[in-house]
N, C-alpha and C. Protein backbone atom coordinates (compact mmCIF):
# COMPACT_ATOMS: atom_id res chain seq x y z
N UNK A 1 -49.36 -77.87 7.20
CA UNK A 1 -50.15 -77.49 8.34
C UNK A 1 -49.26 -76.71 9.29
N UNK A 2 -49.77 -75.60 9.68
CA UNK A 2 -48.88 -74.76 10.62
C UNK A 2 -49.35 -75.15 11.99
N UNK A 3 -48.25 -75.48 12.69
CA UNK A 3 -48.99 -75.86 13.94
C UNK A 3 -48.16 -74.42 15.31
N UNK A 4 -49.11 -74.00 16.18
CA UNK A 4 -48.74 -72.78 16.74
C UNK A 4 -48.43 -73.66 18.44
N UNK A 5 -46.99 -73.18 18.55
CA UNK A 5 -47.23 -73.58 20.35
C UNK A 5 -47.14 -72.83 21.27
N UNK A 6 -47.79 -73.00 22.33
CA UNK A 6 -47.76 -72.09 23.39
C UNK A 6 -47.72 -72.89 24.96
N UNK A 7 -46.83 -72.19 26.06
CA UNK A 7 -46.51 -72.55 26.84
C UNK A 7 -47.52 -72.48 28.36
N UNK A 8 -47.91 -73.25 28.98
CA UNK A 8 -49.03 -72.73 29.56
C UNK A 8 -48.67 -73.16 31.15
N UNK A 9 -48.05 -72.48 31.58
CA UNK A 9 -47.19 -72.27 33.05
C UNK A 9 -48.03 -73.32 34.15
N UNK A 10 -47.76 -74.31 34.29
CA UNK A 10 -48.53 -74.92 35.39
C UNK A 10 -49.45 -75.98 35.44
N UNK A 11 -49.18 -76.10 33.95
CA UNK A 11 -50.40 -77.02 33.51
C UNK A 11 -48.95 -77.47 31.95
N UNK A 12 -48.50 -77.24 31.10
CA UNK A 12 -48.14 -77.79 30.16
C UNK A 12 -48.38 -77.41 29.09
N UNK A 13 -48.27 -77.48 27.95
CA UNK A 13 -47.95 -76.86 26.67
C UNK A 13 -49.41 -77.14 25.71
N UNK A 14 -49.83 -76.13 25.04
CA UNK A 14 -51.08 -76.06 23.98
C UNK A 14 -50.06 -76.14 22.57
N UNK A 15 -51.28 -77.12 21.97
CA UNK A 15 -50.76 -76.91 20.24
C UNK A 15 -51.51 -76.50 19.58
N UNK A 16 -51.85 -75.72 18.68
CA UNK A 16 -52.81 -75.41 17.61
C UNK A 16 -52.74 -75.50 16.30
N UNK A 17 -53.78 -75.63 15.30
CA UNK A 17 -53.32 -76.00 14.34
C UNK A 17 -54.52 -76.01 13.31
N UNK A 18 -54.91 -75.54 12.48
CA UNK A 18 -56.04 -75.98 11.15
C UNK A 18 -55.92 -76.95 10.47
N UNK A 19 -56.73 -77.85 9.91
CA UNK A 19 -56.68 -79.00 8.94
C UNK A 19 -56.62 -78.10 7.83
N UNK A 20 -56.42 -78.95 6.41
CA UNK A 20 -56.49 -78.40 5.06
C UNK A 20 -57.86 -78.32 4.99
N UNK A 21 -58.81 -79.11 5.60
CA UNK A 21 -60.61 -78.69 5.37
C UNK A 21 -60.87 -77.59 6.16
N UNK A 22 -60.22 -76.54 6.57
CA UNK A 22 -60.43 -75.48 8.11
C UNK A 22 -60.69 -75.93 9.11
N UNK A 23 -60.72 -77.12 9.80
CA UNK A 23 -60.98 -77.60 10.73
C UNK A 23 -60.06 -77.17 11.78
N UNK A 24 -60.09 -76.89 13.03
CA UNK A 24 -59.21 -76.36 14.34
C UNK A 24 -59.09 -77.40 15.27
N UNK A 25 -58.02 -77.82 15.24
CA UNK A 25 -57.72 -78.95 16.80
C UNK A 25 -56.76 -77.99 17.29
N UNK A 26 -56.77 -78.31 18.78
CA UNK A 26 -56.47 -78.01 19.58
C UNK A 26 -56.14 -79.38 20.56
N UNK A 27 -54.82 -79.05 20.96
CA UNK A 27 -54.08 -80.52 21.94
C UNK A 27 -53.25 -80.07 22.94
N UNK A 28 -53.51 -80.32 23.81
CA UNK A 28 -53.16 -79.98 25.75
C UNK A 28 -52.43 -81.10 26.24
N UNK A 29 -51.32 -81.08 25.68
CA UNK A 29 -50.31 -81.96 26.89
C UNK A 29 -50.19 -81.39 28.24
N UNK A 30 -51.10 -82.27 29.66
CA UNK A 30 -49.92 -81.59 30.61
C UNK A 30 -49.08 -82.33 31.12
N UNK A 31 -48.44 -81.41 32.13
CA UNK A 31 -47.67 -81.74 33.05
C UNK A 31 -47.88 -83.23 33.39
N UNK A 32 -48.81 -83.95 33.78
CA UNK A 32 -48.92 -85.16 34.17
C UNK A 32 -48.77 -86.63 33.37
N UNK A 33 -48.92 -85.77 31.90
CA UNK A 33 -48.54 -87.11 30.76
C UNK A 33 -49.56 -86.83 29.75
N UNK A 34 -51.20 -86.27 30.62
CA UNK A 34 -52.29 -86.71 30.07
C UNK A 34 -52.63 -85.48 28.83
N UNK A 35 -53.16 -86.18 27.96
CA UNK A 35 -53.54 -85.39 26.54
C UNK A 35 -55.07 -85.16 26.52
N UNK A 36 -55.41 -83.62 26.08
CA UNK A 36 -56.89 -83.24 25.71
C UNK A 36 -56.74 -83.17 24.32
N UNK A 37 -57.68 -83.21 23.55
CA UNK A 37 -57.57 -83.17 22.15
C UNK A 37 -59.22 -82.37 22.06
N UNK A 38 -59.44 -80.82 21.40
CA UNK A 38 -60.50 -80.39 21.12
C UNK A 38 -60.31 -80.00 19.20
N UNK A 39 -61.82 -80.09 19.03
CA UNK A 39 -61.97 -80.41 17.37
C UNK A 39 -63.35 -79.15 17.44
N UNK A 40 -62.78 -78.06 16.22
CA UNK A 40 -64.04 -76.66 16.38
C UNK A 40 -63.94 -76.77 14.88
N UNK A 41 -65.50 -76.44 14.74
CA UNK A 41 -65.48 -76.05 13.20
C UNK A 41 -64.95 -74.46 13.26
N UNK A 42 -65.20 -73.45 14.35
CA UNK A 42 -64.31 -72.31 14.38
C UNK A 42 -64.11 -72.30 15.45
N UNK A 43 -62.95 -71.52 15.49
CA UNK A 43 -61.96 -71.79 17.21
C UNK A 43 -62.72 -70.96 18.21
N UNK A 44 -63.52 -69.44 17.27
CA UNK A 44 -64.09 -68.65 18.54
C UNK A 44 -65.43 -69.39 19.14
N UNK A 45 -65.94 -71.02 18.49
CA UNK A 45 -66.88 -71.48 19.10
C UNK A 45 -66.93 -72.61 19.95
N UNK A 46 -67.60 -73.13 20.90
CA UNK A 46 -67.15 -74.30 21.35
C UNK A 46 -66.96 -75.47 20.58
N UNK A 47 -66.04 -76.10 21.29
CA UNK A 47 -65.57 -77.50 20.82
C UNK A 47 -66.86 -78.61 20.00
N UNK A 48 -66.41 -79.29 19.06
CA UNK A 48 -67.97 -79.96 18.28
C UNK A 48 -67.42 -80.98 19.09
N UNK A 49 -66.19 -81.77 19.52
CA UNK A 49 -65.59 -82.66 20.11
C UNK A 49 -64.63 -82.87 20.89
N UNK A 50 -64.49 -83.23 21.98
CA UNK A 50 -63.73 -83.32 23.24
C UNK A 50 -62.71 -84.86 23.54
N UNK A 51 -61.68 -85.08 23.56
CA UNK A 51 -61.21 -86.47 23.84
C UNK A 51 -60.18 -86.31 24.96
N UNK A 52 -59.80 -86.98 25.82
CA UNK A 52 -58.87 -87.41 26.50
C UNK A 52 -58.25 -88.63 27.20
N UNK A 53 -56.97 -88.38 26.89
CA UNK A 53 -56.14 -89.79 27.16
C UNK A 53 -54.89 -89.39 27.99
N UNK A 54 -54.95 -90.94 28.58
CA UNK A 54 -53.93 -91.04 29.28
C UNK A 54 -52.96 -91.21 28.85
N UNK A 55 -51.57 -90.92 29.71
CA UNK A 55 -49.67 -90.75 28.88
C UNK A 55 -50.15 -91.82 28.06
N UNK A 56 -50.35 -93.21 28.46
CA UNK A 56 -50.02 -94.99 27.52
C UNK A 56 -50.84 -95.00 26.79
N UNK A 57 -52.22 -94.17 26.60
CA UNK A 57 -53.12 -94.17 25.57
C UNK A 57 -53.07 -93.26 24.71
N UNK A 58 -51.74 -91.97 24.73
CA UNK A 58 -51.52 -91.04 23.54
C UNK A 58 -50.75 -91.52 23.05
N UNK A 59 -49.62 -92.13 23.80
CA UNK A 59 -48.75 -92.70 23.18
C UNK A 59 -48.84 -94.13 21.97
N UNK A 60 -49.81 -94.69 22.31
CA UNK A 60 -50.33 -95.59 21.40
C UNK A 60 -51.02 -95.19 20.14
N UNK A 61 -51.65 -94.17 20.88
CA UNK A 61 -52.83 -93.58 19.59
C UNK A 61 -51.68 -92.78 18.60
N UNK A 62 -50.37 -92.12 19.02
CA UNK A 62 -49.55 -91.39 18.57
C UNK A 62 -48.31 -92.81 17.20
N UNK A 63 -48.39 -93.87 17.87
CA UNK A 63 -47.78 -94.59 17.38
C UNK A 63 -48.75 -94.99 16.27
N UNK A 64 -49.88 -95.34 16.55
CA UNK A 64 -50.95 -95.90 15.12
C UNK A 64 -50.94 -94.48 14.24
N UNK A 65 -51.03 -93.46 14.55
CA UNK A 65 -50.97 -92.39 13.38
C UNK A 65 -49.83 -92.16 12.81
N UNK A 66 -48.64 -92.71 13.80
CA UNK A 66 -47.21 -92.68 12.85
C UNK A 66 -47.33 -94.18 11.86
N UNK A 67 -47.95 -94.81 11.72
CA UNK A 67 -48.13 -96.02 10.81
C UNK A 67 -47.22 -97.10 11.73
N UNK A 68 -47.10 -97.25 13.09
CA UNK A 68 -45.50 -97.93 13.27
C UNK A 68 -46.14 -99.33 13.06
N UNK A 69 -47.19 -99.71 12.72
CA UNK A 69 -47.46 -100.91 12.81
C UNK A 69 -48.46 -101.31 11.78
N UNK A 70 -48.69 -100.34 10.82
CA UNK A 70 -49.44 -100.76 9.71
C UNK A 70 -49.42 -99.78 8.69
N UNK A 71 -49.07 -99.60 7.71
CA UNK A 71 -49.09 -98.43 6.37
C UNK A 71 -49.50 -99.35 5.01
N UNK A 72 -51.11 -98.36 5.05
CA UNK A 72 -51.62 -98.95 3.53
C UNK A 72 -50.66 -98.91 2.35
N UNK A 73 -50.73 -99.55 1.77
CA UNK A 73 -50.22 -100.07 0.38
C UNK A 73 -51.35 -100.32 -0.51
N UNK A 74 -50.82 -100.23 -1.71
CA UNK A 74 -51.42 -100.37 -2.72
C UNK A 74 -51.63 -101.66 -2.96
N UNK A 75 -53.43 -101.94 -3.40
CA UNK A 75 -53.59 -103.54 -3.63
C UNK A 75 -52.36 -104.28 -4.12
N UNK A 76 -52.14 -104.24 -5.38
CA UNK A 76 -51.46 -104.93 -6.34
C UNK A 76 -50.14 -104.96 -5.67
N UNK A 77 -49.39 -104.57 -4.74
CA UNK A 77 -48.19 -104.38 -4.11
C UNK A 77 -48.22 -104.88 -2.51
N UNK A 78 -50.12 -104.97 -2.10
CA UNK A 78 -50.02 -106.18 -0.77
C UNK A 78 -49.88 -107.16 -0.90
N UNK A 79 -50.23 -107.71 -1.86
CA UNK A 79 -49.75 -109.27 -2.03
C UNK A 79 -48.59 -109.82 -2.37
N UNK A 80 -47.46 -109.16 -2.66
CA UNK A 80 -45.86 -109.45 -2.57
C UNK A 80 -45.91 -108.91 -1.41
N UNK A 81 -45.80 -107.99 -0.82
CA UNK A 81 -45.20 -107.25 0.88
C UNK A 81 -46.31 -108.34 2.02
N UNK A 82 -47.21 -109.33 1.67
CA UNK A 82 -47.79 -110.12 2.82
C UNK A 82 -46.90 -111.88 2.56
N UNK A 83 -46.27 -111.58 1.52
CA UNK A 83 -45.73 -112.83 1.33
C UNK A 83 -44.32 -112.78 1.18
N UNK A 84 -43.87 -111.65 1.58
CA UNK A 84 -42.12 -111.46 1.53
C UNK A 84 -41.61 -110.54 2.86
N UNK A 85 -42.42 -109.74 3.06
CA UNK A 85 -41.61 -108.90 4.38
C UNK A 85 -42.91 -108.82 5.29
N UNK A 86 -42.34 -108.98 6.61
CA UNK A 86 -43.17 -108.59 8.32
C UNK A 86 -42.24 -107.31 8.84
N UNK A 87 -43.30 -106.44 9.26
CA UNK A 87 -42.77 -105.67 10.53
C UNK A 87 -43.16 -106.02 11.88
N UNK A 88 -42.51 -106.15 12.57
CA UNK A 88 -42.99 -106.85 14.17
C UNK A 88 -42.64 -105.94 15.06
N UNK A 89 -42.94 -106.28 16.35
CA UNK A 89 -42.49 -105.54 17.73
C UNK A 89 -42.33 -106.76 18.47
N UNK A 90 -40.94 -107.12 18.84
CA UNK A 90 -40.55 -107.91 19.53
C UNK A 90 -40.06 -107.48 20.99
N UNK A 91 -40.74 -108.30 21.95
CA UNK A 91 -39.80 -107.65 23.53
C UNK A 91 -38.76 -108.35 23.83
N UNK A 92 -37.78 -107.56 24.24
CA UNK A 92 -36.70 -108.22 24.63
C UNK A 92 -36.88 -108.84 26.38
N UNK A 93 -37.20 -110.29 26.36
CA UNK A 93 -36.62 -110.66 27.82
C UNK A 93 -35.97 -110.65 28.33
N UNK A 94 -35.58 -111.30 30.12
CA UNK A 94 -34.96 -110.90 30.96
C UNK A 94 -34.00 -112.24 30.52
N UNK A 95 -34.27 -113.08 29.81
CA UNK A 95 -33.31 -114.21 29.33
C UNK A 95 -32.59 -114.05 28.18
N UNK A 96 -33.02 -112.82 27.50
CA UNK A 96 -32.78 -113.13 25.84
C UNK A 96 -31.07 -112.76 25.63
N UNK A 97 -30.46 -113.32 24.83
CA UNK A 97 -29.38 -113.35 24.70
C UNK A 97 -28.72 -112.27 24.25
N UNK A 98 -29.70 -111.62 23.72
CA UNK A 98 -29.30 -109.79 23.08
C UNK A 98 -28.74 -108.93 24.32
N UNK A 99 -29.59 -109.66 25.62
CA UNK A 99 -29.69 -108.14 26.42
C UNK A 99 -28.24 -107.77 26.66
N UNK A 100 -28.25 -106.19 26.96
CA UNK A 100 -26.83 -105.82 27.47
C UNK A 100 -25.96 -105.87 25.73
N UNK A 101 -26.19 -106.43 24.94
CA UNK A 101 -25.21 -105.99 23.49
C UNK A 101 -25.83 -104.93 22.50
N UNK A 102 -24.42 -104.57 21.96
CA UNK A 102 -24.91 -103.51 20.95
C UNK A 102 -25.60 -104.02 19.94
N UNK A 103 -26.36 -103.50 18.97
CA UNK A 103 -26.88 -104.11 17.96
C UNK A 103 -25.79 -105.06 17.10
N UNK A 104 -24.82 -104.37 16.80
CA UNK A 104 -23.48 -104.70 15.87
C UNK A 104 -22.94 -106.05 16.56
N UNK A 105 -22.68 -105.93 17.92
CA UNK A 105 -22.49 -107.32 18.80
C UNK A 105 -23.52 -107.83 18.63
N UNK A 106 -24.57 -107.95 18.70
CA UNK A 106 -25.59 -109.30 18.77
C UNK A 106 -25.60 -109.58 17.22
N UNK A 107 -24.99 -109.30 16.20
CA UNK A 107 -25.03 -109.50 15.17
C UNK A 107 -27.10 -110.28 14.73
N UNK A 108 -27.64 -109.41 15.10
CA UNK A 108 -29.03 -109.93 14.09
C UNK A 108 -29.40 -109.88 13.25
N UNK A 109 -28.75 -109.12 12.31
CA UNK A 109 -28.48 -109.32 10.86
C UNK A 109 -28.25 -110.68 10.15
N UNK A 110 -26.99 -110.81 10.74
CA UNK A 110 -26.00 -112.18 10.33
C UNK A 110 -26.65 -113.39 10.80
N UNK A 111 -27.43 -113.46 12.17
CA UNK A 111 -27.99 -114.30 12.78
C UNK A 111 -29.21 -114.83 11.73
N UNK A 112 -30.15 -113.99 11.62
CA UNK A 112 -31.64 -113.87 11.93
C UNK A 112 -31.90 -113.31 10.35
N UNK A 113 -30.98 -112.32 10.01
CA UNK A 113 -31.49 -111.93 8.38
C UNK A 113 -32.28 -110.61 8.42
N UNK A 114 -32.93 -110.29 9.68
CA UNK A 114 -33.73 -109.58 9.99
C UNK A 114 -33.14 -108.10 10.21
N UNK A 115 -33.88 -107.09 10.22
CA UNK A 115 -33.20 -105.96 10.27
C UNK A 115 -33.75 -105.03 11.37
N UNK A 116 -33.20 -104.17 12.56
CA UNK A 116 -33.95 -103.25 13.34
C UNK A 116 -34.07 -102.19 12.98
N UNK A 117 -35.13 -101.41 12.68
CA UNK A 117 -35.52 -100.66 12.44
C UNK A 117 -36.11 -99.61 13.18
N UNK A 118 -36.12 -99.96 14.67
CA UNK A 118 -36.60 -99.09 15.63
C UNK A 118 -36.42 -99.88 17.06
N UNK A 119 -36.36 -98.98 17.95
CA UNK A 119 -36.72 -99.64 19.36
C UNK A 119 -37.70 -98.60 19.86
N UNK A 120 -38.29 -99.39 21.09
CA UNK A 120 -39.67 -98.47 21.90
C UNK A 120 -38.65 -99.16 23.25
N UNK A 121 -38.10 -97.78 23.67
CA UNK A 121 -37.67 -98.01 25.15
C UNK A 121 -38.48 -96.98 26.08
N UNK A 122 -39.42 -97.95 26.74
CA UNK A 122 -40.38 -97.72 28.22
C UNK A 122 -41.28 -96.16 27.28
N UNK A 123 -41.40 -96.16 26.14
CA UNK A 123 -42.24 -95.16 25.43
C UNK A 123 -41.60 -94.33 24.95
N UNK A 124 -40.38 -94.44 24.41
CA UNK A 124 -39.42 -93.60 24.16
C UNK A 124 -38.95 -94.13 22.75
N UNK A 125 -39.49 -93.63 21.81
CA UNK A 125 -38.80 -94.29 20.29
C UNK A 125 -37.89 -94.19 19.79
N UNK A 126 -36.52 -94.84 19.51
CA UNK A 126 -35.52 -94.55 18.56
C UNK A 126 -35.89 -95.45 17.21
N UNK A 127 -35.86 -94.45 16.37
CA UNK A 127 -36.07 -94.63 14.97
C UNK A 127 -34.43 -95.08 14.51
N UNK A 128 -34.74 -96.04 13.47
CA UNK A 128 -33.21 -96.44 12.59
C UNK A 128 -32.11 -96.24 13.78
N UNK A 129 -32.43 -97.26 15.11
CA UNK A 129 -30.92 -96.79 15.57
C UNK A 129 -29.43 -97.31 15.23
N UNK A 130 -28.70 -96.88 16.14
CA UNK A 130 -27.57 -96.81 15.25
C UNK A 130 -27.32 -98.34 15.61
N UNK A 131 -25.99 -98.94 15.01
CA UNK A 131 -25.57 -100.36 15.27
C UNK A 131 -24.72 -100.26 16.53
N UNK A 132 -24.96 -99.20 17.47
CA UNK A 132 -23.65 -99.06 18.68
C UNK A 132 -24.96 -98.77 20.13
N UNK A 133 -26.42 -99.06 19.19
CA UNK A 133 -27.00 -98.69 20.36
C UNK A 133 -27.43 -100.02 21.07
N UNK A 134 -27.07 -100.12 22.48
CA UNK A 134 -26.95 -101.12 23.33
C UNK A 134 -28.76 -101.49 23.73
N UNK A 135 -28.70 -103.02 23.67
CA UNK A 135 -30.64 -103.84 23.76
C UNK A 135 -30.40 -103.79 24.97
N UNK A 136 -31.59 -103.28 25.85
CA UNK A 136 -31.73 -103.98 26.90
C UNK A 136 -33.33 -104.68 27.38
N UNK A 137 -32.78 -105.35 28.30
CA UNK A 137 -34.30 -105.86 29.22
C UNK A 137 -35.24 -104.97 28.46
N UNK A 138 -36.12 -105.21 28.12
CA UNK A 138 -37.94 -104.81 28.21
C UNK A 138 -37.93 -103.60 26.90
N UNK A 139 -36.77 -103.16 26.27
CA UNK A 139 -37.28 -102.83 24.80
C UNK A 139 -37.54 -103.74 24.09
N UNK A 140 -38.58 -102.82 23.40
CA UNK A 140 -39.17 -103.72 22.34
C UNK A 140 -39.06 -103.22 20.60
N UNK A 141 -38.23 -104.12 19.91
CA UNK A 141 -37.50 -104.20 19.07
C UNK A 141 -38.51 -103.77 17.56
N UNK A 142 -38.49 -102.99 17.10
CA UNK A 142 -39.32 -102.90 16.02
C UNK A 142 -38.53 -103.39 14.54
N UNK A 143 -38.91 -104.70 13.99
CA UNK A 143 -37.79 -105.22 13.22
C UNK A 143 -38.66 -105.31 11.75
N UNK A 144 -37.73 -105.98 10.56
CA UNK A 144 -38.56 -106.35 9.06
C UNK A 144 -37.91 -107.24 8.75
N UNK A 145 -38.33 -108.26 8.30
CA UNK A 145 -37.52 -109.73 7.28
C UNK A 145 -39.32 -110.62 7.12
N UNK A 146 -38.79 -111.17 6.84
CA UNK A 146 -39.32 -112.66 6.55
C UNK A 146 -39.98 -113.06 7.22
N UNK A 147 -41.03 -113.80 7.03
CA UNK A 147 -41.83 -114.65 8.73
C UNK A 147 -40.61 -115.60 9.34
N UNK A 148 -39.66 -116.31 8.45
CA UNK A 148 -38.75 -116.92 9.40
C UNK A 148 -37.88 -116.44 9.74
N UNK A 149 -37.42 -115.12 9.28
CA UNK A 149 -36.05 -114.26 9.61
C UNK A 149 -36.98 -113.47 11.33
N UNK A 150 -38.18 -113.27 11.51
CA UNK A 150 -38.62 -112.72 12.36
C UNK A 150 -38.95 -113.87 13.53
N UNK A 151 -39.27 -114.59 13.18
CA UNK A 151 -39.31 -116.12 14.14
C UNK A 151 -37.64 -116.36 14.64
N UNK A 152 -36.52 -116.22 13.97
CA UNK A 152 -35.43 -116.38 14.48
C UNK A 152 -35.12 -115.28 15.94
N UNK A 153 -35.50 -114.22 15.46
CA UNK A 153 -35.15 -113.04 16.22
C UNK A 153 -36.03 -112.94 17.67
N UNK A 154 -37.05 -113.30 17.10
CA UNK A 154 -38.21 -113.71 18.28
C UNK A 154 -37.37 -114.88 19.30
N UNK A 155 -37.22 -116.10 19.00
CA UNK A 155 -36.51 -116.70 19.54
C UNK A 155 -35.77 -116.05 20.61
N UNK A 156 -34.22 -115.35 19.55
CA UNK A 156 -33.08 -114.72 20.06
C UNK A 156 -33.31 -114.50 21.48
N UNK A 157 -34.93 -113.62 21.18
CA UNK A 157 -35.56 -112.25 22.10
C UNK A 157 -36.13 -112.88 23.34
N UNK A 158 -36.24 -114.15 23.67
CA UNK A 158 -37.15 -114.61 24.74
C UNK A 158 -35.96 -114.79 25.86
């Protein structure tokens, strides 16, 4: 999918783009956070559909289309992955023993078994971060293990 951008002085940036069915969206970030999303069966006609969201409601809707919290699998392969691995989003509290250490220092590996796989800091995603990147207060930990390797970490996290 080719997606076209353009800069729109005062207001914030347009994206454009065709589906593989010819379909035309069109998406208006502005300046303020907030997202338009228009859907044309052709671009020179009006919109068949109109949506808009706020910064915390693109950002969510942006996270469920990245799968961060659910990716189909194949039958025969959900029933080992519902009985051997969890992905969670854990918040880190203002008590939790992580806060203020690097990943590598809080050792949650060694602890917990569990592995990080992401943080969401204040809407800001680091994917696979590194083991030198420092937890703090109020990220929220996107992790995978076990229901009890994730119950440990949960713990850790309160």
């Amino acid at each position: 999918m080719d997606v076209k951008t353009t800069d729109l002085p005062g207001i914030g940036k347009k994206y454009s783009m065709t589906t593989v069915g010819g379909k035309h969206i069109v998406i208006l970030l502005h300046l303020t956070g907030n997202r338009e999303i228009y859907y044309f069966d052709d671009p020179d006609d009006d919109p068949l559909a109109t949506v808009k969201f706020s910064d915390e409601e693109a950002r969510k809707l942006g996270a469920i289309l990245l799968g961060v919290d659910y990716q189909p699998v194949a039958d025969d392969r959900m029933d080992l992955l519902l009985r051997s691995v969890r992905i969670e989003w854990i918040k880190v509290g203002a008590a939790s023993q992580l806060k203020g250490k690097t990943i590598a220092e809080s050792q949650i590996r060694k602890m917990t078994g569990s592995t990080i796989i992401g943080i969401d800091r204040g809407g800001a995603i680091i994917g696979s971060p590194d083991i030198t990147e420092v937890i703090t207060e109020g990220d929220v930990l996107m992790a995978i293990g076990s229901r009890e390797q994730i119950k440990t970490l949960e713990d850790m996290c309160r």
